[in-house]
Protein backbone atom coordinates (compact mmCIF):
# COMPACT_ATOMS: atom_id res chain seq x y z
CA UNK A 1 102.49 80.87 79.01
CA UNK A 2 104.38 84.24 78.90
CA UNK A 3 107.54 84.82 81.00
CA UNK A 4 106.29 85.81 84.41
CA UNK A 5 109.77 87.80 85.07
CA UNK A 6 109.28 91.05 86.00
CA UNK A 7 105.42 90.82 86.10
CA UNK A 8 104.23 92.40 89.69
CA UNK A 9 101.11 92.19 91.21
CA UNK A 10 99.13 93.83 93.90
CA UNK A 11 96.01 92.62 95.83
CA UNK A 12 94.03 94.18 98.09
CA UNK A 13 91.87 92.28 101.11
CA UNK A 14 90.74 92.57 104.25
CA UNK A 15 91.86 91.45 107.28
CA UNK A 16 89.21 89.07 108.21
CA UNK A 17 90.59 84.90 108.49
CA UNK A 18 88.04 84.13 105.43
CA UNK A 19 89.14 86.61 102.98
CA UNK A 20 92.84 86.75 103.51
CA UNK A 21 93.19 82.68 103.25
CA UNK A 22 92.12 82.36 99.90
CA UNK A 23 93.79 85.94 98.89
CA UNK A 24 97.61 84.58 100.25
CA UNK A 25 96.64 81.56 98.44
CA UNK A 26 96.21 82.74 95.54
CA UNK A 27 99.09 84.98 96.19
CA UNK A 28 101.22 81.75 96.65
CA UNK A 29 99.96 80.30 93.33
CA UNK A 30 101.03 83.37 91.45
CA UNK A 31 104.68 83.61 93.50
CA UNK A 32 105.09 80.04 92.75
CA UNK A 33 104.65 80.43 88.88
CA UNK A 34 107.56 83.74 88.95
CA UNK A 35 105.04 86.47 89.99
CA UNK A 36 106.04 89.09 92.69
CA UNK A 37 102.91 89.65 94.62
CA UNK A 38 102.24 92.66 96.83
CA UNK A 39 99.24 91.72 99.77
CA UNK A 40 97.94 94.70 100.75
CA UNK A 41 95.04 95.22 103.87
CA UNK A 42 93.79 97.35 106.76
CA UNK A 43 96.47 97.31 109.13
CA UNK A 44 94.39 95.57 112.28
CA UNK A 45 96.04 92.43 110.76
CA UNK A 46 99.51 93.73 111.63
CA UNK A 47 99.08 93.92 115.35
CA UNK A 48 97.20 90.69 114.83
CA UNK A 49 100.89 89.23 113.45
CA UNK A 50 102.60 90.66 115.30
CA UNK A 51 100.79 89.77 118.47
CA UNK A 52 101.34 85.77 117.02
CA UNK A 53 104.96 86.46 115.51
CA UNK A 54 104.05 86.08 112.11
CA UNK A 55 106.32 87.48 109.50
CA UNK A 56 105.68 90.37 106.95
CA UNK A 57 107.67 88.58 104.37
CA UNK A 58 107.47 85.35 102.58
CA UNK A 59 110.32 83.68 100.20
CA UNK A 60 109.38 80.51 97.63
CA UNK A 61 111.75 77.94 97.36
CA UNK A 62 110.80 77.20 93.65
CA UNK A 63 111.14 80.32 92.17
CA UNK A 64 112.97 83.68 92.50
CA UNK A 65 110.00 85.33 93.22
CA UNK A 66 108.86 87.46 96.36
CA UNK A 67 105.31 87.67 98.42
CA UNK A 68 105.21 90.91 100.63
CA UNK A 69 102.58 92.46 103.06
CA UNK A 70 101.56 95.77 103.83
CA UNK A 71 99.16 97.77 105.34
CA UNK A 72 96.70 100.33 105.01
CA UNK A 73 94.64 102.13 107.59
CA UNK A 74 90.74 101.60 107.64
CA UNK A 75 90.18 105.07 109.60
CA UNK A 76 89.98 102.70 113.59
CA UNK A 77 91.98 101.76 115.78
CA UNK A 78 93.58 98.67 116.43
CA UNK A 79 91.00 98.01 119.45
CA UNK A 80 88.25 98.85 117.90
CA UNK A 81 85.63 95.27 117.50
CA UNK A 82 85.28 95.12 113.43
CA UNK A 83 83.39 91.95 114.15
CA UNK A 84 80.46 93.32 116.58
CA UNK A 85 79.86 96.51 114.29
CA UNK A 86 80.36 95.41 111.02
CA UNK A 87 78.39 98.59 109.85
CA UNK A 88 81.00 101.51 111.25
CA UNK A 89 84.06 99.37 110.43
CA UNK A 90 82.80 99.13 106.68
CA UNK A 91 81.78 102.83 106.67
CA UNK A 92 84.80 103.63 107.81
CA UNK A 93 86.52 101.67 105.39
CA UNK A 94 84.68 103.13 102.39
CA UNK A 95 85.65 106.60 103.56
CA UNK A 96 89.25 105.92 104.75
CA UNK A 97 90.12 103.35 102.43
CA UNK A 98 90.29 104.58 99.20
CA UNK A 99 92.81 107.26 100.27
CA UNK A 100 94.93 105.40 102.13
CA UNK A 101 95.93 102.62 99.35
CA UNK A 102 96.24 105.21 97.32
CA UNK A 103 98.59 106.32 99.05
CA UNK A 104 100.19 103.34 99.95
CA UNK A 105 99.99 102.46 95.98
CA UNK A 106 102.10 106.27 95.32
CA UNK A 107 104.89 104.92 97.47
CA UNK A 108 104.89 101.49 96.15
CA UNK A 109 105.35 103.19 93.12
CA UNK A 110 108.01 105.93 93.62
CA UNK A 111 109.98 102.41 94.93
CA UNK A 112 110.02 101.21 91.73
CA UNK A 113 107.37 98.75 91.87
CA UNK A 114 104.94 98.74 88.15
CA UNK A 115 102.33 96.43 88.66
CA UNK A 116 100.58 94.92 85.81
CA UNK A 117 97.02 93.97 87.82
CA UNK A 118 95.47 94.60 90.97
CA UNK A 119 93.70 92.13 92.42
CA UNK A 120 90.72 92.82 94.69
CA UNK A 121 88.60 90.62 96.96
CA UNK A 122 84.77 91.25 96.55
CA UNK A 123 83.91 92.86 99.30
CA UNK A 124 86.47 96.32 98.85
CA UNK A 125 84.19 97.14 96.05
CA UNK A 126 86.24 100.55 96.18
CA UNK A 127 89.28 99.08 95.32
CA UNK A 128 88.69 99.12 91.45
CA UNK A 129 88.13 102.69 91.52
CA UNK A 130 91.92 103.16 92.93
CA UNK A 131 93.41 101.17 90.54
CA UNK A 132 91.74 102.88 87.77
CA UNK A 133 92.85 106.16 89.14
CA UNK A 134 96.84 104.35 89.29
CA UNK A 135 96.40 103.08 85.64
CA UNK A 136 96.66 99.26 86.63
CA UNK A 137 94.23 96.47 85.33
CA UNK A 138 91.97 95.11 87.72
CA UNK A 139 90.81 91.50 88.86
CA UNK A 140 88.20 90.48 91.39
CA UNK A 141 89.09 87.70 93.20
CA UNK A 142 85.43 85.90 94.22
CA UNK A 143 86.10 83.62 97.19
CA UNK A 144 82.38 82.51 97.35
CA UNK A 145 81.06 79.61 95.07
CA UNK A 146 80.57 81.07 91.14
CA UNK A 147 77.04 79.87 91.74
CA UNK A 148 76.47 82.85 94.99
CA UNK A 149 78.09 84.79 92.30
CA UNK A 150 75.73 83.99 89.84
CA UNK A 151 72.62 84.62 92.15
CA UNK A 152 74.47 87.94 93.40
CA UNK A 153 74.82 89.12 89.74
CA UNK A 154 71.34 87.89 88.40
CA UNK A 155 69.93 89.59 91.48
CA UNK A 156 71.03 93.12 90.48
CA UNK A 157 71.12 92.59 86.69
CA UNK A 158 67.92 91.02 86.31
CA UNK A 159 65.91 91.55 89.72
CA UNK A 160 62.07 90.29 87.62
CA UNK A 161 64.26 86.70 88.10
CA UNK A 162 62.96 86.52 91.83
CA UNK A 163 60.12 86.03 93.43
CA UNK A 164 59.02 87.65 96.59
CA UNK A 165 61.81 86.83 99.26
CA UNK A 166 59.67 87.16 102.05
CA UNK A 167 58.48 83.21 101.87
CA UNK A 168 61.31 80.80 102.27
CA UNK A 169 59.73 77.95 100.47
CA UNK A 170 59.12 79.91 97.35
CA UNK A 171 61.04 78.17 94.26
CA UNK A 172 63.66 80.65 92.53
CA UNK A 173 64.70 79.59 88.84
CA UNK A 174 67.65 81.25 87.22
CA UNK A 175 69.29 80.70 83.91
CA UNK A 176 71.03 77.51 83.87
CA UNK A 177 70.84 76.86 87.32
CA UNK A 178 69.48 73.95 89.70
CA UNK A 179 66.28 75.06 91.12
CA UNK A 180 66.79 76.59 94.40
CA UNK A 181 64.46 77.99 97.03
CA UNK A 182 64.30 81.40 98.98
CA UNK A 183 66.17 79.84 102.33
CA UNK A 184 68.72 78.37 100.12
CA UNK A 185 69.98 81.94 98.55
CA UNK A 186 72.37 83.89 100.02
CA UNK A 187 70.86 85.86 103.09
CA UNK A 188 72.85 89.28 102.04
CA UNK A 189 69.98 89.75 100.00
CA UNK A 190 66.89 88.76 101.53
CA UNK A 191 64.03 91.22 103.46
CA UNK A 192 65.95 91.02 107.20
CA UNK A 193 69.63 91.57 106.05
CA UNK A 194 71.09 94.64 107.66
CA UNK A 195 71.14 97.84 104.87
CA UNK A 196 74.55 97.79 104.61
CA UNK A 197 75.03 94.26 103.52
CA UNK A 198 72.75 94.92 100.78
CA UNK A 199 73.90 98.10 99.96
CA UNK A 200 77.33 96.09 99.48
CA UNK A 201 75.47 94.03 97.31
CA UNK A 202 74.77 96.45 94.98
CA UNK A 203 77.79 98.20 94.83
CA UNK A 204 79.99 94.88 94.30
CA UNK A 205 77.86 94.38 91.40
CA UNK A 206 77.86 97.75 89.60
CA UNK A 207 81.86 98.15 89.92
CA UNK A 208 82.16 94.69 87.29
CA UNK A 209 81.70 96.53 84.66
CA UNK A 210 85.35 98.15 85.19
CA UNK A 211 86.95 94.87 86.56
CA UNK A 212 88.84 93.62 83.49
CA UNK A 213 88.57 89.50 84.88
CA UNK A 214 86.85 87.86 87.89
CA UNK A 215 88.69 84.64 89.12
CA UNK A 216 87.27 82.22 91.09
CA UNK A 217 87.70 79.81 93.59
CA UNK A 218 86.35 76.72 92.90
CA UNK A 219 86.86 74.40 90.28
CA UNK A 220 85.09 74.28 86.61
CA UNK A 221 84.05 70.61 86.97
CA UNK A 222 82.30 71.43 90.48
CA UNK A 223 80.18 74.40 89.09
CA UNK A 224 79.40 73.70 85.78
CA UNK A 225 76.53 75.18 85.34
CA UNK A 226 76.66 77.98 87.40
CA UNK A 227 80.20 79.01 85.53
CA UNK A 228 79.03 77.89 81.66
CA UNK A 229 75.80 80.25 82.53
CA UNK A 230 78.01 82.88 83.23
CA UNK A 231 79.84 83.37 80.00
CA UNK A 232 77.25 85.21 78.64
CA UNK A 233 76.99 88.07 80.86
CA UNK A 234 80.00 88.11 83.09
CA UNK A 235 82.66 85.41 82.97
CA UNK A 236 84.23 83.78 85.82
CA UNK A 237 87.28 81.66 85.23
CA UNK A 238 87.39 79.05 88.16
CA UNK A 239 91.15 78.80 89.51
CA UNK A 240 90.68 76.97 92.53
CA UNK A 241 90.43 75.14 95.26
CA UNK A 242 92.56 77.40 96.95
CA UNK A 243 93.99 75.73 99.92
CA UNK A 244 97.25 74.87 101.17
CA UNK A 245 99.52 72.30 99.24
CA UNK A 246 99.22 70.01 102.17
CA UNK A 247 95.71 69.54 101.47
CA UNK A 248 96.86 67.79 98.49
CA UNK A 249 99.49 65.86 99.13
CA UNK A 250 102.04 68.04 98.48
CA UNK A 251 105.10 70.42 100.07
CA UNK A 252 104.28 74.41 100.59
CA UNK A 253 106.88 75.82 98.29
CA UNK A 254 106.10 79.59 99.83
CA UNK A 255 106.39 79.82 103.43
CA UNK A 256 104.19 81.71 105.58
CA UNK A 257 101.23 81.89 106.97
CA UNK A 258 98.77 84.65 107.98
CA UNK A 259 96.20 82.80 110.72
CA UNK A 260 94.80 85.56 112.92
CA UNK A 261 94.44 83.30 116.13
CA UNK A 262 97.06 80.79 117.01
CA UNK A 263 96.12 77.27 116.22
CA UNK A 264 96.56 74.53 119.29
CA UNK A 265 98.59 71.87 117.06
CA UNK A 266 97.63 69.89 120.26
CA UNK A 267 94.40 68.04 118.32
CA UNK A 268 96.74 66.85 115.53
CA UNK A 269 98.95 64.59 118.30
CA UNK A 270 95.05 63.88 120.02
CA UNK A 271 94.04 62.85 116.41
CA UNK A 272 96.95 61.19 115.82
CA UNK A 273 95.84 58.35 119.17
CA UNK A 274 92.23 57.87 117.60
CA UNK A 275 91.30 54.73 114.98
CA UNK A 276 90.89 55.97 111.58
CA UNK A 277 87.57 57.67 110.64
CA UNK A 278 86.45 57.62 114.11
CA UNK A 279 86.42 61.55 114.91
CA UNK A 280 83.76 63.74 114.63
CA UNK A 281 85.49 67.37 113.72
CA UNK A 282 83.05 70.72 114.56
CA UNK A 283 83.96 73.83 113.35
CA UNK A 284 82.08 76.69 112.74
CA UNK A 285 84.52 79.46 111.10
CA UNK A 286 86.02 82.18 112.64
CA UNK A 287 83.27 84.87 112.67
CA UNK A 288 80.13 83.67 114.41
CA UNK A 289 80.08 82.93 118.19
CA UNK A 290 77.97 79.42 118.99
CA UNK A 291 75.29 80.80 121.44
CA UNK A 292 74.43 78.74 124.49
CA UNK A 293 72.00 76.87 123.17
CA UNK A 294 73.86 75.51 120.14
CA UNK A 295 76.99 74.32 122.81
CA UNK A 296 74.19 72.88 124.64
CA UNK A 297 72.59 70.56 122.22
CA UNK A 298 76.08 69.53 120.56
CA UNK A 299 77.35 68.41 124.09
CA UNK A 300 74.33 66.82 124.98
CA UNK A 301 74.58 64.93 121.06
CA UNK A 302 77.82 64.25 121.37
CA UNK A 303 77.55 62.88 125.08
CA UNK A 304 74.83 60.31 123.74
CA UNK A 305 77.31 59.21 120.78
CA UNK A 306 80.05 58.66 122.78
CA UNK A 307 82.41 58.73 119.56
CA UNK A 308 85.66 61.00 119.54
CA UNK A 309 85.20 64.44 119.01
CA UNK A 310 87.44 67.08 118.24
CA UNK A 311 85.44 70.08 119.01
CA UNK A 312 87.01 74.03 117.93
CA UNK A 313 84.74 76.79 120.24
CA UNK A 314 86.16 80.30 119.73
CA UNK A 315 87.52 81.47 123.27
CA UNK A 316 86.44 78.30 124.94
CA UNK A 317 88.46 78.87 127.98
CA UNK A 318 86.35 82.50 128.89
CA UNK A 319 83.32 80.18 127.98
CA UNK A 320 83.35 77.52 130.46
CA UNK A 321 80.44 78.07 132.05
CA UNK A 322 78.39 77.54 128.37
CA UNK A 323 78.80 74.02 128.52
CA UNK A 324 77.02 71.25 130.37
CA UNK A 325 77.87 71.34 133.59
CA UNK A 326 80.89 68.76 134.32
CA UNK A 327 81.09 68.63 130.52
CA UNK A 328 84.83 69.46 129.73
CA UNK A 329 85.73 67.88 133.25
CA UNK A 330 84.08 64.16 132.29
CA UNK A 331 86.04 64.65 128.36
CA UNK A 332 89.31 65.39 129.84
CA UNK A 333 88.53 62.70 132.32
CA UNK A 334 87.77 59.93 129.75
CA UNK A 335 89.90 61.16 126.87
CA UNK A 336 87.37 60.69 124.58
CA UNK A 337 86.84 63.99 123.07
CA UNK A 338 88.77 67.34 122.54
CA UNK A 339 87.76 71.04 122.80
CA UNK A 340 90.08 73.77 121.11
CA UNK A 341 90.04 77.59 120.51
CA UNK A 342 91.41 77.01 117.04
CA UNK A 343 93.14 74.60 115.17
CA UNK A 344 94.89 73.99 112.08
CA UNK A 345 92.03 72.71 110.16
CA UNK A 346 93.59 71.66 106.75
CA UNK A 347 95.45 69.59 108.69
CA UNK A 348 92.56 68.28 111.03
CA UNK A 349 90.97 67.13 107.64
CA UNK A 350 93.40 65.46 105.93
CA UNK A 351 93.98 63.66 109.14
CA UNK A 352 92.72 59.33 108.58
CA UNK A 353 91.34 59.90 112.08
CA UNK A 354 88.31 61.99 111.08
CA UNK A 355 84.75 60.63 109.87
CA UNK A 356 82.79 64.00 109.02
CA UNK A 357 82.73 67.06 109.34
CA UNK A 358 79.90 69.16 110.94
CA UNK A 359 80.14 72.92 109.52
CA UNK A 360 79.15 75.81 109.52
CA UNK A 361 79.55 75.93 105.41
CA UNK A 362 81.78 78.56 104.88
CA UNK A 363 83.26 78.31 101.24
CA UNK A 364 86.52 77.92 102.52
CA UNK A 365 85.74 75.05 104.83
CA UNK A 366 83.38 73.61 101.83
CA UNK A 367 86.52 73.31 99.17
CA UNK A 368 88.94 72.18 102.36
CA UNK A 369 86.57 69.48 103.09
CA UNK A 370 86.12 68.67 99.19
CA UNK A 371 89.36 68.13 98.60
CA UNK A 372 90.02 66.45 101.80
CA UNK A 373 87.22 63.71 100.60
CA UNK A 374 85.50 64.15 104.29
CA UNK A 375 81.58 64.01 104.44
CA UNK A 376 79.73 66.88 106.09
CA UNK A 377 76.70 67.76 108.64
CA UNK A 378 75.74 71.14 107.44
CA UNK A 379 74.47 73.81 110.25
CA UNK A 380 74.63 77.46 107.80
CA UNK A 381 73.82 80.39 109.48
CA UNK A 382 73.88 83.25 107.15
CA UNK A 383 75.77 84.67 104.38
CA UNK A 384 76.84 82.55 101.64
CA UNK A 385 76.58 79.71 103.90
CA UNK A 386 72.98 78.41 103.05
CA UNK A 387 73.60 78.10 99.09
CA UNK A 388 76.61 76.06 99.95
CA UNK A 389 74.73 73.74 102.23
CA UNK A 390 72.38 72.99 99.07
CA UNK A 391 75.41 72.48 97.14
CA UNK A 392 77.16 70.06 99.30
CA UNK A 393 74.01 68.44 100.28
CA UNK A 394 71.64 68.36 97.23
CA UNK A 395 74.34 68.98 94.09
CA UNK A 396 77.44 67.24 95.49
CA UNK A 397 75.59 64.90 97.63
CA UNK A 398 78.60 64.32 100.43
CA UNK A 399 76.73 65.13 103.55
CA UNK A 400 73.08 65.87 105.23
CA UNK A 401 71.58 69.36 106.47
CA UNK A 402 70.43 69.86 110.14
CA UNK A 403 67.06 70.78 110.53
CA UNK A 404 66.04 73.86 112.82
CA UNK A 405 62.75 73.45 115.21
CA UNK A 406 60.21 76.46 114.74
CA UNK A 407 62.10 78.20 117.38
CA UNK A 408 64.90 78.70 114.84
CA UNK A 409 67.08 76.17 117.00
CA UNK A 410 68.72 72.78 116.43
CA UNK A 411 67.95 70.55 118.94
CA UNK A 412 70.08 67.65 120.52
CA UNK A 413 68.33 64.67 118.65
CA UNK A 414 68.68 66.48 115.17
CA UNK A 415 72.24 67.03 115.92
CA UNK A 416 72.84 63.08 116.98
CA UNK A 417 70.54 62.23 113.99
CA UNK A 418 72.20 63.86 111.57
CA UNK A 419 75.76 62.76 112.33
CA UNK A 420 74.68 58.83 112.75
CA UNK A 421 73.15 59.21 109.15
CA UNK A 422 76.47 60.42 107.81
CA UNK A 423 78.65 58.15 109.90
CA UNK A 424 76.73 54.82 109.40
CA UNK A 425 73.22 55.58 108.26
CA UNK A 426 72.29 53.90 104.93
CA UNK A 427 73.69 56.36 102.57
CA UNK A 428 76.25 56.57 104.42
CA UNK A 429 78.69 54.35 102.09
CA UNK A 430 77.43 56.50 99.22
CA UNK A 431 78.11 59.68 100.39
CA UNK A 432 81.98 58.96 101.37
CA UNK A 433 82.31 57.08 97.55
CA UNK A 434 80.91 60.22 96.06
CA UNK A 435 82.87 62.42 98.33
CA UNK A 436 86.06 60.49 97.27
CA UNK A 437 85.76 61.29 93.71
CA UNK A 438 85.26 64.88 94.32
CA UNK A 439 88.19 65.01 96.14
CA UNK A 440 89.86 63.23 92.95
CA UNK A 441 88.15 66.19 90.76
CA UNK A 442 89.31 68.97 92.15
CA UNK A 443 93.07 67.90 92.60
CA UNK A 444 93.03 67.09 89.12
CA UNK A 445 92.14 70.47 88.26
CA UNK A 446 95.19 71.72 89.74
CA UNK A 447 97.35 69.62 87.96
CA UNK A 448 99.22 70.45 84.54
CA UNK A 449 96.76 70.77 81.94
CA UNK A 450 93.63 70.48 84.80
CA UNK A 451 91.40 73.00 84.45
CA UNK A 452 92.16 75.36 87.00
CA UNK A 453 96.17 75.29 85.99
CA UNK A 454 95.54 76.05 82.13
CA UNK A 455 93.06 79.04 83.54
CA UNK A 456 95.77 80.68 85.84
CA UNK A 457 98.42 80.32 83.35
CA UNK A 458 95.79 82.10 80.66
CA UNK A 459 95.16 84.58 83.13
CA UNK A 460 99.43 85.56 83.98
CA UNK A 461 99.51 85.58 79.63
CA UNK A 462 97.14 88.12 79.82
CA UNK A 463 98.35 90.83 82.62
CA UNK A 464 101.60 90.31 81.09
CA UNK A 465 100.53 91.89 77.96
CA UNK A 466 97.38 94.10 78.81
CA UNK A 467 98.94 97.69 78.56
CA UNK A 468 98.79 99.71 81.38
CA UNK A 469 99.62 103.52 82.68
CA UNK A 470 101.26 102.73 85.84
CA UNK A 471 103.05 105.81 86.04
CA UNK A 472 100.13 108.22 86.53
């Protein structure tokens, strides 16, 4: 690999808990191998830090080099809910955006910062464009599965690929992929998605052709196919999982971290007092809200267990009255289960206490629990979430899906089904041994001369040399 000194790198995200994880990630990855990296996003994260104390500046202990954050505006304020109208904030994002990292870029610049690549997450499809305009090289960081970005990329390139989309049983067949069906793609691009998602979509897609490399992150050996497809028409070179180095056994060698809520470390010293792989750990990311219902039949599943539980509902103390009646009073009472706001979930997984994990299937929770060698109940919802279900389900084969009833609900029984299956149903055995390896796989990749090392030290060889105009 080239020398990394000097070599400087900006990326661009936004502030949402899902995209910035994998982007500072990444970022630590590059800092620890000599890189400076710049993290740049809308500034709603900064109040968000500073609100929880978080710093703007991160130092490695490994190397000399630096990780920095700054901020852009996206045209809102600070108050303003992103996350209940995801159409305005993204409008005003595309309209805003552009001008203000430019900007922000200009004065990076007239600093005395040259950076060899910009790095942008998927969905600032903009953000190429800018970079262009600065002279710098551009990346795409993809922080979905390379096999949503093969159905993404198929799906504009080659739209006679699919069927009609309107029946969710109808079989989909792409170029060196497993067979899939409508429910199982992506719901950004089916019939009832909101315009904008799609029009995202589309967008994402066309700017590739100016994006000089997509990374990935996931792991070679996980997506095979989906990546060795891909080489054809647009390459993606895996460099994941990227999760913390405590994940996998090892110290974090650039400190800082950039979680929008504050975790309660108060379920690692609960998890700590439970037998090993007793707990049953629910999550469900940090976007969607569980309506009623849902709390409903996961209390009333969880009462008829009667296993530990370590439970994380989003603003669970302004949502007492969404439980069972006497619910939280009788677990506090008996001690036998646990119900957070947040928590440190890398942690919560790695824990010996915990038995599965029932998920919502976000990629980021689906490499976290991969590496953490935990089985899974999948519950997806929308998004990306669905295709990952069928990959950690049907392809990886570490966990079971919940079934909806024809009201589009999962009902308590399903919910205490499916976790006895993974916990001490027949394939139960099976699914842990299998889940085991892949944990083996996937730190392996990270290792020297794994797959995912050799791929980010090809990829630092190559911005150090691609020429570039950064002083336009």
């Amino acid at each position: 690999m080239a020398s990394c000194e000097g070599i400087q790198v900006i990326m661009v995200s936004l502030a949402l808990q899902g995209h910035m994880n994998p982007m500072l990630k990444l970022a630590k990855v590059l800092v620890s191998k000599g890189v400076h990296v710049t993290l740049a996003t809308n500034d709603v994260a900064r109040k968000r830090m500073l609100d929880s104390k978080i710093s703007t500046h991160f130092t490695s202990n490994s190397s000399p080099a630096r990780l920095t954050l700054e901020f852009f505006s996206d045209g809102l304020s600070h108050e303003f809910d992103r996350d209940k109208d995801p159409g305005t904030f993204l409008a005003s994002l595309k309209a805003n955006g552009p001008r203000n990292l430019s900007n922000l870029i200009t004065g990076l610049k007239a600093n005395g910062n040259r950076f060899s690549c910009l790095i942008a997450s998927p969905f600032v499809p903009w953000v190429p464009g800018v970079a262009t305009q600065h002279g710098i090289p551009s990346s795409v960081l993809w922080i979905q599965s390379s096999t949503v970005f093969s159905i993404y990329y198929h799906c504009i390139k080659s739209p006679n690929l699919f069927p009609t989309l309107e029946n969710p049983n109808q079989i989909v067949q792409l170029p060196g992929m497993p067979e899939f069906t409508v429910a199982d793609l992506p719901t950004f691009m089916l019939p009832f998605s909101p315009p904008h998602f799609r029009l995202w979509l589309a967008e994402f897609v066309s700017v590739l052709d100016e994006v000089n490399w997509v990374l990935g992150n996931s792991v070679h050996e996980l997506e095979e196919e989906a990546v060795n497809s891909l080489s054809s028409v647009k390459p993606i070179t895996p460099i994941g999982p990227l999760v913390s180095p405590v994940l996998l056994g090892k110290e974090e060698t650039v400190e800082g971290s950039v979680d929008m809520w504050r975790a309660q470390d108060s379920c690692i010293e609960w998890l700590n007092k439970q037998p090993p792989s007793s707990v049953i750990y629910i999550s469900f990311g940090s976007i969607i809200m569980s309506p009623e219902n849902q709390i409903h039949s996961i209390a009333t599943a969880l009462k008829n267990i009667k296993r530990p539980f370590l439970w994380v509902v989003k603003a669970s103390e302004a949502r007492k009255h969404e439980f069972p009646i006497g619910f939280l009073e009788e677990i506090k009472k008996e001690e036998w289960g646990h119900v957070v706001s947040w928590c440190p979930q890398e942690k919560v997984l790695m824990n010996q206490a915990v038995a599965c994990f029932v998920t919502h299937c976000g990629w980021n929770s689906t490499l976290e629990t991969v590496v953490a060698g935990v089985p899974i109940v999948a519950h997806p919802e929308w998004t990306d979430q669905p295709t990952n279900s069928m990959l950690l389900v049907d392809i990886f084969k570490i966990g079971v899906r919940m079934r909806k009833c024809r009201e589009g609900e999962v009902t308590a029984g399903e919910v205490e089904r499916c976790i006895m299956e993974v916990i001490e149903g027949p394939g139960a055995v099976e699914m842990k041994k299998r889940a085991m390896e892949l944990k083996e796989a996937t730190k392996k990749a990270l290792e020297a001369g794994g797959s995912s090392n050799r791929n980010m030290d090809k990829f630092i060889t190559e911005i150090s040399t691609k020429p570039c105009s950064n002083n336009i």
